[in-house]
C-alpha atoms as a PDB file:
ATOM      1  CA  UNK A   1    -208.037  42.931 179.910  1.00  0.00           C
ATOM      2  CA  UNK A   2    -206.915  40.937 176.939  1.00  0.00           C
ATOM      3  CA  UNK A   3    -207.908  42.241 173.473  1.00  0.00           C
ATOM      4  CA  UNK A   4    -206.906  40.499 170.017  1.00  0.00           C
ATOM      5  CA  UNK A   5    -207.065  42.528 167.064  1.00  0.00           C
ATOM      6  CA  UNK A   6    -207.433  40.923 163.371  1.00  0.00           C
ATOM      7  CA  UNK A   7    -205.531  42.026 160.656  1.00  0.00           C
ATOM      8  CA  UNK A   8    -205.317  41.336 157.142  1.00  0.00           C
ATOM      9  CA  UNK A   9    -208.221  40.602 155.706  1.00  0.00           C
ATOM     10  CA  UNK A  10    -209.337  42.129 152.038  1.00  0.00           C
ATOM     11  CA  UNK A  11    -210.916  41.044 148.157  1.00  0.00           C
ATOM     12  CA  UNK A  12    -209.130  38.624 146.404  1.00  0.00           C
ATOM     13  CA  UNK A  13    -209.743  36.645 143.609  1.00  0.00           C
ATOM     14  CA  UNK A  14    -210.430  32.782 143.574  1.00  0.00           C
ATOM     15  CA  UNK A  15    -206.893  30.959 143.701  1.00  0.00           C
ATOM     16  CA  UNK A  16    -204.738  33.817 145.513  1.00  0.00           C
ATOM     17  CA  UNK A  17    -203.739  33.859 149.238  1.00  0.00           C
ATOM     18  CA  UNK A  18    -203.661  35.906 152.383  1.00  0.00           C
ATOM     19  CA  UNK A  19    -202.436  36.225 155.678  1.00  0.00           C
ATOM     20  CA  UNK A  20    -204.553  36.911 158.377  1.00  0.00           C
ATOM     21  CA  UNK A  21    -202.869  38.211 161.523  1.00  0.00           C
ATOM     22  CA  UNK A  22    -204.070  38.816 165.433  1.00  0.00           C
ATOM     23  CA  UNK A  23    -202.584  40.532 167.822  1.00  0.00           C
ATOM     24  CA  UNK A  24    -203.074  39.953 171.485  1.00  0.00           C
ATOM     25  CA  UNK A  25    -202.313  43.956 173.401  1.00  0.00           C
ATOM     26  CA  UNK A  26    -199.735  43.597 175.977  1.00  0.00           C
ATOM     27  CA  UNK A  27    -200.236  39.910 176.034  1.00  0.00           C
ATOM     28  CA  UNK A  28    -198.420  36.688 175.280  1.00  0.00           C
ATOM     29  CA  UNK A  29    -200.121  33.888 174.074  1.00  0.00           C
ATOM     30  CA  UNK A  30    -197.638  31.329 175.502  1.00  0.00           C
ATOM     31  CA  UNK A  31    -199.882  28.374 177.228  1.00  0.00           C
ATOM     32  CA  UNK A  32    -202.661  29.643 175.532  1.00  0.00           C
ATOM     33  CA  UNK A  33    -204.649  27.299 173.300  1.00  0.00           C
ATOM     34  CA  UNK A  34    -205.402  29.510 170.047  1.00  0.00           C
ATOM     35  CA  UNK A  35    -208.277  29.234 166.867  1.00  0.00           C
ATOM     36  CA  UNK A  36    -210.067  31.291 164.225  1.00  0.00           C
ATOM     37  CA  UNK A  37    -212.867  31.099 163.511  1.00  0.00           C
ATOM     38  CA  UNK A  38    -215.379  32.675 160.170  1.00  0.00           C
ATOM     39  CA  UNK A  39    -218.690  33.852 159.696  1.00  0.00           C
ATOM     40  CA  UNK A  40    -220.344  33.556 156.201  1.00  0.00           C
ATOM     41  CA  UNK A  41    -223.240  35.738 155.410  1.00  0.00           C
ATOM     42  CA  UNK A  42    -226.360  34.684 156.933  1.00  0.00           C
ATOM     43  CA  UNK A  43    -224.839  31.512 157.945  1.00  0.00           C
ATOM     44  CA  UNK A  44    -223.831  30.144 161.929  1.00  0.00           C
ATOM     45  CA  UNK A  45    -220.257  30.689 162.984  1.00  0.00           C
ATOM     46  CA  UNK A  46    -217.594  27.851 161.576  1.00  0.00           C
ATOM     47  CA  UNK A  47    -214.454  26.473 163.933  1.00  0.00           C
ATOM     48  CA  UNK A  48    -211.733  26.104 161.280  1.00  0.00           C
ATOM     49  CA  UNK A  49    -208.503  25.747 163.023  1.00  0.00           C
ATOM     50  CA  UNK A  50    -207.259  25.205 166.777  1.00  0.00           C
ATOM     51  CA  UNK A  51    -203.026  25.154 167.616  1.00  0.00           C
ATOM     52  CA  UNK A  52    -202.659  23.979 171.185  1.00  0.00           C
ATOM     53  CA  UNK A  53    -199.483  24.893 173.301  1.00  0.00           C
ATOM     54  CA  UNK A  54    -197.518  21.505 172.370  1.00  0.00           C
ATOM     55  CA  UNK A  55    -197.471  22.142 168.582  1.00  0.00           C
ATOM     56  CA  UNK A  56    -201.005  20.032 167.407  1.00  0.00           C
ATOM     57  CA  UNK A  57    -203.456  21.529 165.776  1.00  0.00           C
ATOM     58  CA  UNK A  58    -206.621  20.302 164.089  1.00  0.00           C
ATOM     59  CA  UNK A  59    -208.701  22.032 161.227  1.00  0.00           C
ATOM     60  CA  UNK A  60    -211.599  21.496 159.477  1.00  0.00           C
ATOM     61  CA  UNK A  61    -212.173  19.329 156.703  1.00  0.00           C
ATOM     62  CA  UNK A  62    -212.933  22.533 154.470  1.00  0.00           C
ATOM     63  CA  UNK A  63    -209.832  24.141 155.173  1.00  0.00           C
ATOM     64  CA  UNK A  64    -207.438  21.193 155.430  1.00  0.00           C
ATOM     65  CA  UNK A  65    -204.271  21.544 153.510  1.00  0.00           C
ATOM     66  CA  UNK A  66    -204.914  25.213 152.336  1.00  0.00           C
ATOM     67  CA  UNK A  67    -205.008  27.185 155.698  1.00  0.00           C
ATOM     68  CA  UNK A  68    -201.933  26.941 158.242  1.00  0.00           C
ATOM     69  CA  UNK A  69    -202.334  29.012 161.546  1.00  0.00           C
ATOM     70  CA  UNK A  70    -199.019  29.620 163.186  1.00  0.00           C
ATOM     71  CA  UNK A  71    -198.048  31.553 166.567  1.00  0.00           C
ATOM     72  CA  UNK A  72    -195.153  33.780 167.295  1.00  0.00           C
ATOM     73  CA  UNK A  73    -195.466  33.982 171.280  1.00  0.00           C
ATOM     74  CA  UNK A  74    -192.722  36.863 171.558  1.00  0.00           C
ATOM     75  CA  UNK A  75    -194.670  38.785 168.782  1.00  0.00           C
ATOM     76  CA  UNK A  76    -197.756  38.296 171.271  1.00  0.00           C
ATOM     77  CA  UNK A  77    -199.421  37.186 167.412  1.00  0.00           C
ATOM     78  CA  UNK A  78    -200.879  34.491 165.884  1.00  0.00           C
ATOM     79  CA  UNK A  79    -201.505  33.819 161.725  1.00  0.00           C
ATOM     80  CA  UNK A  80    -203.921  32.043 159.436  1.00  0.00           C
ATOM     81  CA  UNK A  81    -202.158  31.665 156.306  1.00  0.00           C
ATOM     82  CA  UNK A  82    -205.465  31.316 153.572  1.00  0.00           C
ATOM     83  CA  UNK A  83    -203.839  29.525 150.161  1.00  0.00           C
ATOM     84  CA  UNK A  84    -206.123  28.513 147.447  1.00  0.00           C
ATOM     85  CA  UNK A  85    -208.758  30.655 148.238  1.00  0.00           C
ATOM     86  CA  UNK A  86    -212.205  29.550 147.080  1.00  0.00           C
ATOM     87  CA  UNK A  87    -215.387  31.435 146.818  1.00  0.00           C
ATOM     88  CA  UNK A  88    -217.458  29.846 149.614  1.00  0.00           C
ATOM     89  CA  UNK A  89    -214.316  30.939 152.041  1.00  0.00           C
ATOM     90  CA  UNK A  90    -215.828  34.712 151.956  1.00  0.00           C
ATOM     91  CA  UNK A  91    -216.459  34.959 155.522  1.00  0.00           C
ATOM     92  CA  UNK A  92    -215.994  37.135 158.679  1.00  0.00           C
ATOM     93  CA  UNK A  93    -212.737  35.604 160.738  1.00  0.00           C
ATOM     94  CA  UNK A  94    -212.103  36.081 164.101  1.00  0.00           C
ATOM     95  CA  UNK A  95    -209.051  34.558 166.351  1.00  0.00           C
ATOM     96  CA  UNK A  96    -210.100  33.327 169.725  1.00  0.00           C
ATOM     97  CA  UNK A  97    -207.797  32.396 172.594  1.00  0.00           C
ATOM     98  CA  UNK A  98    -208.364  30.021 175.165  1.00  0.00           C
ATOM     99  CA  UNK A  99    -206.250  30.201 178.913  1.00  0.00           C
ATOM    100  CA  UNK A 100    -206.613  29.808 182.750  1.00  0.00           C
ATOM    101  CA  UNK A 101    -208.385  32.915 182.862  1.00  0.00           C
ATOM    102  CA  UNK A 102    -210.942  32.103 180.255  1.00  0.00           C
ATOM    103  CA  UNK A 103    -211.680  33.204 176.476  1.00  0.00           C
ATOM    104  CA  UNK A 104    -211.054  36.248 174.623  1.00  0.00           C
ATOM    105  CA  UNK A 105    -212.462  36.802 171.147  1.00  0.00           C
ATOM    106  CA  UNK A 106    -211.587  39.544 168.385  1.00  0.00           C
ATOM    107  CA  UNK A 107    -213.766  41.587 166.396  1.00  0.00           C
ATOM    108  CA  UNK A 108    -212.860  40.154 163.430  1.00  0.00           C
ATOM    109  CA  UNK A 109    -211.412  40.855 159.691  1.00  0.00           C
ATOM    110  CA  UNK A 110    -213.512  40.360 156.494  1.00  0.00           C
ATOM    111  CA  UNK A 111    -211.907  37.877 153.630  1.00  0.00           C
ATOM    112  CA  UNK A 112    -214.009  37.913 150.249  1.00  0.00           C
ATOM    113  CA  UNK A 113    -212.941  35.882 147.662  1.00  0.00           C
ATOM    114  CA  UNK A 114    -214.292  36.957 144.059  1.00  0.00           C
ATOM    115  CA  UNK A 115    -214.796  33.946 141.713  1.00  0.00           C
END
């Protein structure tokens, strides 16, 4: 069974960046259509970012221009690269991938961004 593990989360302050890392176990993520997605505080889950096999992706309007997510199929890993990090990003974000055998979510990595 598939699991993805999050990495990389942690406090920073308004401005700064991170790099938020997941790591599928003894899997490759070739074919595989890959997102992330965050959870605010008492708010409903938020899509921000999908990278489908050919190269496209597609983010939100909120993110656009500040996150990147990347994949490095023979790392079995995919990135979300968070620059300009604002307040109201302080969320719960989780990678999610997407294949012929169905959908596999991680657990998740907390980002907090201090103001």
């Amino acid at each position: 069974q598939v699991q993805l593990v999050e990495s990389g989360g942690g406090l920073v302050q308004s401005g700064e960046s991170l790099k938020l890392s997941c790591v599928g176990s003894e899997y490759s993520f070739t074919g595989d259509i890959i997102s992330w997605h965050r959870q605010a505080p008492e708010k409903a889950r938020e899509w921000i970012a999908t990278l489908w096999p050919g190269g496209a992706t597609m983010y939100t309007p909120s993110v656009k221009g500040r996150f990147t997510l990347s994949r490095d199929d023979a790392k079995n890993t995919m990135y979300l690269q968070l620059d300009s990090l604002k307040s109201e990003d302080t969320a719960v974000y989780s990678c999610q991938r997407t294949g012929d055998d169905g959908t596999t979510w991680g657990k998740g990595t907390q980002v907090t961004v201090s103001s």
